[in-house]
Protein backbone atom coordinates (compact mmCIF):
# COMPACT_ATOMS: atom_id res chain seq x y z
CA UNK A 1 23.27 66.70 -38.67
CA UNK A 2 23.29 65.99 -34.70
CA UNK A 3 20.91 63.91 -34.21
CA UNK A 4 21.53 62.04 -37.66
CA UNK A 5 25.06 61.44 -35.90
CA UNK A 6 23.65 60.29 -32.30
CA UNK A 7 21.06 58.10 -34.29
CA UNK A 8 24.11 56.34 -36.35
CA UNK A 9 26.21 55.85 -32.66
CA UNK A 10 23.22 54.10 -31.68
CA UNK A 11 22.75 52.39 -34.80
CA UNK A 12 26.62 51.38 -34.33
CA UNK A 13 25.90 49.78 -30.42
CA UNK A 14 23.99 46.82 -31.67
CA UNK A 15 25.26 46.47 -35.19
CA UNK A 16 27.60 43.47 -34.50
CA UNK A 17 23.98 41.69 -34.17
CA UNK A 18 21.96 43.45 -36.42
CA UNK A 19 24.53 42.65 -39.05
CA UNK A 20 24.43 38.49 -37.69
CA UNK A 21 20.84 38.61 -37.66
CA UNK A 22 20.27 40.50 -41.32
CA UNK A 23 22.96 38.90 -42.97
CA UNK A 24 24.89 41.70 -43.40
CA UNK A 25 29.01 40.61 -43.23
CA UNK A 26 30.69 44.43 -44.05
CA UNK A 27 30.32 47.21 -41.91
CA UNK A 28 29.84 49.56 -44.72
CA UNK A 29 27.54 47.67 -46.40
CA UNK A 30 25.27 48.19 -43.02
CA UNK A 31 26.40 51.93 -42.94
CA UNK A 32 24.95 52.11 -46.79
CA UNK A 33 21.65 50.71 -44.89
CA UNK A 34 21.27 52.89 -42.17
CA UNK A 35 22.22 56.11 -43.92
CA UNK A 36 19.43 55.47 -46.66
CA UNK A 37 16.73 56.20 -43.93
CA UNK A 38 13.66 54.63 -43.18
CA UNK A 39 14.97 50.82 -44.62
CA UNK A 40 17.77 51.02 -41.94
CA UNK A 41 14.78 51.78 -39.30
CA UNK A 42 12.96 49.29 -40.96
CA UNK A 43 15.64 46.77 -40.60
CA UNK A 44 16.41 48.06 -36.97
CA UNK A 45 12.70 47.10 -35.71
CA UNK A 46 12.86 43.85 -37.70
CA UNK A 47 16.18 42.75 -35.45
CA UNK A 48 14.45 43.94 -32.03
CA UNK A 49 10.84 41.89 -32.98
CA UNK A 50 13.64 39.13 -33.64
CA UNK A 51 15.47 39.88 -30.73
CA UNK A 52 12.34 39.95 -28.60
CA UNK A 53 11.16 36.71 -29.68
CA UNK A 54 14.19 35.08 -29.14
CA UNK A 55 14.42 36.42 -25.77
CA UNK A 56 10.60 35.45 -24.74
CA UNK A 57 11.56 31.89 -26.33
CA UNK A 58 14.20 31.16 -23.66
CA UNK A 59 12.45 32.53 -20.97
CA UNK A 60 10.38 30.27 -21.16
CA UNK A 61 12.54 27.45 -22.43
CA UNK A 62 14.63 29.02 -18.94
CA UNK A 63 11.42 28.41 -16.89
CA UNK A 64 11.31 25.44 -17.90
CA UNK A 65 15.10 24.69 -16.59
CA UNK A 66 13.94 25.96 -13.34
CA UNK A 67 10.77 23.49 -13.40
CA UNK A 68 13.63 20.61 -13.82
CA UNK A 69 15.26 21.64 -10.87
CA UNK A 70 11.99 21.33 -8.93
CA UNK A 71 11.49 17.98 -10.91
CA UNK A 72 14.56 16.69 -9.89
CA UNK A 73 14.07 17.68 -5.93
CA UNK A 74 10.37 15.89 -6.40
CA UNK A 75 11.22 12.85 -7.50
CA UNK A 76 13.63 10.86 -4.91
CA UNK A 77 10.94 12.24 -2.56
CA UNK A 78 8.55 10.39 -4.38
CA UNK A 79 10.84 7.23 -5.19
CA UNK A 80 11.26 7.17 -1.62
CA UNK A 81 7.22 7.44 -1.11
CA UNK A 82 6.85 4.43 -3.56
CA UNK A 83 9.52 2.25 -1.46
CA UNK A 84 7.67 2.96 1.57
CA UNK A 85 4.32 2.10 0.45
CA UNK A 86 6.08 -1.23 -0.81
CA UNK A 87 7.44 -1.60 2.27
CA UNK A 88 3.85 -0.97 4.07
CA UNK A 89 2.18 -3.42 1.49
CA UNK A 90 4.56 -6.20 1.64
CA UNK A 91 3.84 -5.78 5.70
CA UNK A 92 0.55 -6.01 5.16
CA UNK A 93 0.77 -9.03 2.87
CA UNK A 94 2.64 -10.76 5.87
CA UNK A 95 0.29 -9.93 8.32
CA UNK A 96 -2.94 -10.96 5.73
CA UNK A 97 -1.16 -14.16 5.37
CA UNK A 98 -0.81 -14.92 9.03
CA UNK A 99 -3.93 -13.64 9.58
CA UNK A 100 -4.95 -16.68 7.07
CA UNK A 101 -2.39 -18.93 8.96
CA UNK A 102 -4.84 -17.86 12.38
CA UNK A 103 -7.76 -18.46 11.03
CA UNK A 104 -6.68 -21.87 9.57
CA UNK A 105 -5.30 -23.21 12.65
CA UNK A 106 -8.23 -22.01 14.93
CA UNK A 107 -10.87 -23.57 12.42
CA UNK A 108 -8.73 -27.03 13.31
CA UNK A 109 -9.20 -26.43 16.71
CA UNK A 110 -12.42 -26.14 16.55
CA UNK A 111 -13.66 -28.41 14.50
CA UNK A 112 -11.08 -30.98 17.12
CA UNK A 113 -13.22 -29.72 20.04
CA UNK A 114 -16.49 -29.91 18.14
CA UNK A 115 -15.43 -33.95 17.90
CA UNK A 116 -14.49 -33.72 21.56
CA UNK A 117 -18.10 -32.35 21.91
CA UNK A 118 -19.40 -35.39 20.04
CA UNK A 119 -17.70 -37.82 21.32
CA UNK A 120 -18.28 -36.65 24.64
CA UNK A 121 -22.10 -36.43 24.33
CA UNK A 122 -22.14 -40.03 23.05
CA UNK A 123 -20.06 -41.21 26.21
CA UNK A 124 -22.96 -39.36 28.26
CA UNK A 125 -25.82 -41.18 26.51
CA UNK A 126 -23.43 -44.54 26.66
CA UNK A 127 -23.98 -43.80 30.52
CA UNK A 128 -26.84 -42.72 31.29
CA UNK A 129 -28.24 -45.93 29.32
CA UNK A 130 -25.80 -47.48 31.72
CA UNK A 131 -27.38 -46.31 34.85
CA UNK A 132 -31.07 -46.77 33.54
CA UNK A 133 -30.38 -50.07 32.91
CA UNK A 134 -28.38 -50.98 36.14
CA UNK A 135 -31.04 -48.95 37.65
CA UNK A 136 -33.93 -51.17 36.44
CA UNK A 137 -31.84 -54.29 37.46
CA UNK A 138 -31.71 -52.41 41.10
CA UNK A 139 -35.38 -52.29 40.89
CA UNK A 140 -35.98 -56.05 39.79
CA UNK A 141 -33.89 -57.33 42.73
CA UNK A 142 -35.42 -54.83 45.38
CA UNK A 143 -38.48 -56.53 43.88
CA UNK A 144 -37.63 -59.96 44.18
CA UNK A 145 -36.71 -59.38 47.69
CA UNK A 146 -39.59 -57.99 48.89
CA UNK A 147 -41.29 -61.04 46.81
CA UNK A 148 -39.13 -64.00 48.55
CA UNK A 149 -40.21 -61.98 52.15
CA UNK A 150 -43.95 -62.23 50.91
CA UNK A 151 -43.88 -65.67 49.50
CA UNK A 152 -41.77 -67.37 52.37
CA UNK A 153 -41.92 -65.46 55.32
CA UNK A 154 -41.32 -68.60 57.27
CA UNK A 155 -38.03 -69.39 55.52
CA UNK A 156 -36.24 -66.62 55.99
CA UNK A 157 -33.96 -68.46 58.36
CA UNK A 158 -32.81 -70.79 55.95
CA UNK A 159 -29.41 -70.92 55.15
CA UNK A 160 -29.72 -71.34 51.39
CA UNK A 161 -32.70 -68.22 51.38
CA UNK A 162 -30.33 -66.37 53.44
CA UNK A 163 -27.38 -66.83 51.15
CA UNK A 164 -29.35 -66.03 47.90
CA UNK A 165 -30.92 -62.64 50.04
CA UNK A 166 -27.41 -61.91 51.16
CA UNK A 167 -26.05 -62.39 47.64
CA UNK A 168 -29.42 -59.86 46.01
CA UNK A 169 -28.32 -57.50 48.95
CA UNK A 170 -24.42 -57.82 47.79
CA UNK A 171 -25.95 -57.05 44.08
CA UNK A 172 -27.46 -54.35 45.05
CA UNK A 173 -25.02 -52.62 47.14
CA UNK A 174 -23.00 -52.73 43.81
CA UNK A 175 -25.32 -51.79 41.66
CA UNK A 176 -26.02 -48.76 43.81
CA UNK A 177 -22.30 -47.97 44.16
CA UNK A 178 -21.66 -48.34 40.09
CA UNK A 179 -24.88 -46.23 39.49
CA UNK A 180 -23.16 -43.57 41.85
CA UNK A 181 -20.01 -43.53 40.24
CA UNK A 182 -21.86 -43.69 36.97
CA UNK A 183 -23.44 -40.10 38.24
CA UNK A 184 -20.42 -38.78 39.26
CA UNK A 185 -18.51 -39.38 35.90
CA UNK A 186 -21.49 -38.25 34.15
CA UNK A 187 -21.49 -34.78 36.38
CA UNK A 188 -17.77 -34.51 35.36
CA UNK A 189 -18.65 -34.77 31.84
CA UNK A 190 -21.00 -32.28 32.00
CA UNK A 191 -18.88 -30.08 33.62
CA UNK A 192 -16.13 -30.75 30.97
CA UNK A 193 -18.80 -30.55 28.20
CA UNK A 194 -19.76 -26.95 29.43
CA UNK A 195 -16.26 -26.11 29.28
CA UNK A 196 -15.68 -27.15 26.13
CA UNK A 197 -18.73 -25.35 24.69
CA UNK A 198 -17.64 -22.01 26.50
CA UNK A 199 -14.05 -22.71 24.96
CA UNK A 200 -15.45 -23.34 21.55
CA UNK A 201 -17.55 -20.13 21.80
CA UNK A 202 -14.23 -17.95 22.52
CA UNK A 203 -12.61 -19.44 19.97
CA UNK A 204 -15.71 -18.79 17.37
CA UNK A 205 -16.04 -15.37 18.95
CA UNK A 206 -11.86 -15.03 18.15
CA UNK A 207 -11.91 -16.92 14.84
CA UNK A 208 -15.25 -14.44 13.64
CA UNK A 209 -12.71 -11.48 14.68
CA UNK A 210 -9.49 -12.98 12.81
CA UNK A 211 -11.82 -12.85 9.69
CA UNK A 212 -13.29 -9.59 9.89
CA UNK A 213 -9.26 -8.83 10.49
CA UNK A 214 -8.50 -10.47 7.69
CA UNK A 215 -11.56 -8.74 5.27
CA UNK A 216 -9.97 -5.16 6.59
CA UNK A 217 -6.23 -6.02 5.68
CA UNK A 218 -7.80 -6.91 2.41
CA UNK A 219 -9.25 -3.53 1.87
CA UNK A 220 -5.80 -2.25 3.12
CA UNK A 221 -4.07 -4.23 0.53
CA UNK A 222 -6.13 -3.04 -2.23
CA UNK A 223 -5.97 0.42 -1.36
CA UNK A 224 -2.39 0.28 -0.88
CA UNK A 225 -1.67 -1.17 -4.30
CA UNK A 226 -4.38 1.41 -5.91
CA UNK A 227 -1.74 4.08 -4.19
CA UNK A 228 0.95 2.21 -5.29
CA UNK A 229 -0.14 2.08 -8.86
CA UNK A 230 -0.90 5.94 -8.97
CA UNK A 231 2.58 6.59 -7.26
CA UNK A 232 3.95 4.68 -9.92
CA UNK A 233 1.67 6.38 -12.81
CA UNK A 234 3.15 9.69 -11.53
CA UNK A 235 7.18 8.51 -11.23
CA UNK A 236 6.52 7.79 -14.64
CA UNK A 237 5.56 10.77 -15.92
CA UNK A 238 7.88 12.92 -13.80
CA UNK A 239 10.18 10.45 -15.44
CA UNK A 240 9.10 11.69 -18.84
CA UNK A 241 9.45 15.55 -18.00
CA UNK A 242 12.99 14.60 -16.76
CA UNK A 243 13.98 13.11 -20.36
CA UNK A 244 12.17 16.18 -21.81
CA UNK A 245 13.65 18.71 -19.84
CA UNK A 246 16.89 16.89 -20.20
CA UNK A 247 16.27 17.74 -23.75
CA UNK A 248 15.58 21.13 -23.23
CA UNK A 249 18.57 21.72 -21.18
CA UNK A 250 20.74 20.48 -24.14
CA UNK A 251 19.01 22.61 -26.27
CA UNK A 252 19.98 25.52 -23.79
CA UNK A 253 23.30 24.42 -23.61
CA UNK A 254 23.31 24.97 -27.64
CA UNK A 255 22.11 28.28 -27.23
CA UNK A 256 24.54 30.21 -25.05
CA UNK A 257 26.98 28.35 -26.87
CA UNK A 258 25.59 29.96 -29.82
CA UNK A 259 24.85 33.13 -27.73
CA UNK A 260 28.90 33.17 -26.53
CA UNK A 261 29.66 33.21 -30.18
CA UNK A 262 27.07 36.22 -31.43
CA UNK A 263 28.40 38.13 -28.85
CA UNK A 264 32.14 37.70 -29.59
CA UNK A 265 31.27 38.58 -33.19
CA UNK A 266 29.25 41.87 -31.71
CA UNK A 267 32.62 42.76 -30.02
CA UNK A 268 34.51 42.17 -33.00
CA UNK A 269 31.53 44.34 -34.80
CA UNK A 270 32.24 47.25 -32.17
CA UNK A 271 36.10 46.80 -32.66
CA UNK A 272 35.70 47.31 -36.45
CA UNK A 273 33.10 50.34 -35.97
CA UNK A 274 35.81 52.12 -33.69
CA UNK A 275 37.94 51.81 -36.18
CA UNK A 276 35.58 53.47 -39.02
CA UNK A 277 34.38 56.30 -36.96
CA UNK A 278 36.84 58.85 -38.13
CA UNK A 279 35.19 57.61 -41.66
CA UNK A 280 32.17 58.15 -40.07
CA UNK A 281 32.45 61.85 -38.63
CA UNK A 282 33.42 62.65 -42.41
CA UNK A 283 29.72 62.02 -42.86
């Protein structure tokens, strides 16, 4: 009769819920259960398996709460990733595009001091053909000089010989002082040739680096976006777990209301047992 008694107090603890979850509204009607034996057992294990599910079911559906508070900590730290890698791209852009802006202005430079070049080359032919010519005319009067001498040796004190050897000699003196400065102006372009070719050669050697600059922001650019894309791929879906978990947390939200309200019933179960247990003792 003891331990019937302890087993009914026990019974009694968790009937409030045992009655919710079996569908059982009147205390006696549960007391009828549990005092016809095994079915109240029965019923007893039934409500714990219940119970236990329900329990393992918001564990995990509480797990999951926890994983949205690590969600939401994750992603401004990768919102703020994203804007930085924007940031860094868009940089990047810039400095491709001046890098572009570089290259375009040195290929006008050189291609203005390849014309230089050209131009300059020409004007060296223009004199040296100069020279070679007043050159040969220096020869042909040297010649007819030292023809007149042969020819009239006896006449070289005539006025008119002495005015056409005079003039040869002025000739000549010019020609020899234009075929001078001729080689001096042809030095200086030489000089100012070389110096354009080693300036065009710094600037090929600078223009050849711009490009190989401009081939590795490139690479930067794409690999940046690629990041950029898989940043974005990820936002989303942490996006999506927020939304579901959002959902989830509503649905928790349901449950302890629903939980608040079992359990106010339970106390108003326990109430109503304390009230019966002088019925109860009559046993």
């Amino acid at each position: 009769m003891n331990s019937q008694k302890i087993i009914l107090y026990v019974s009694l603890a968790v009937s409030g819920v045992i009655m919710a979850v079996l569908g059982f509204q009147n205390p006696l009607t549960l007391l009828g259960v549990i005092a016809g034996g095994g079915a109240g057992f029965s019923g007893m294990m039934v409500y714990y398996r219940r119970l236990d599910q329900e329990n393992a079911r918001l564990q995990q559906q509480l797990n999951a709460y926890q994983e949205y508070g690590q969600v939401e900590q994750q992603l401004p730290r990768l919102q703020n990733s994203y804007s930085d890698l924007v940031t860094q791209n868009q940089q990047l852009e810039e400095q491709h595009q001046q890098t572009t802006d570089n290259l375009a202005q040195i290929n006008e430079q050189i291609a203005g001091k390849r014309e230089r070049l050209r131009q300059l080359n020409q004007s060296l032919e223009d004199s040296e053909q100069r020279r070679e010519t007043q050159q040969q005319t220096l020869n042909n009067l040297e010649e007819r000089i030292a023809s007149l001498n042969q020819d009239y040796p006896n006449l070289s004190d005539q006025e008119a010989l002495q005015r056409e050897i005079q003039e040869l000699r002025s000739n000549r003196s010019g020609l020899q002082g234009e075929i001078q400065s001729l080689q001096q102006h042809t030095e200086q372009k030489q000089e100012r040739l070389q110096q354009l070719e080693t300036q065009l050669e710094t600037q090929q050697n600078e223009f050849n680096q711009q490009q190989q600059q401009q081939v590795e922001l490139a690479g930067d650019i794409r690999q940046k976006q690629s990041q950029q894309q898989s940043l974005t791929e990820e936002i989303e879906q942490l996006q999506q777990q927020k939304e579901e978990l959002n959902q989830i947390t509503t649905d928790l939200e349901f449950l302890r209301v629903n939980y608040d309200r079992l359990d106010a019933e339970r106390q108003e179960h326990e109430n109503r047992i304390e009230e019966l247990r002088p019925e109860i003792e009559r046993l």
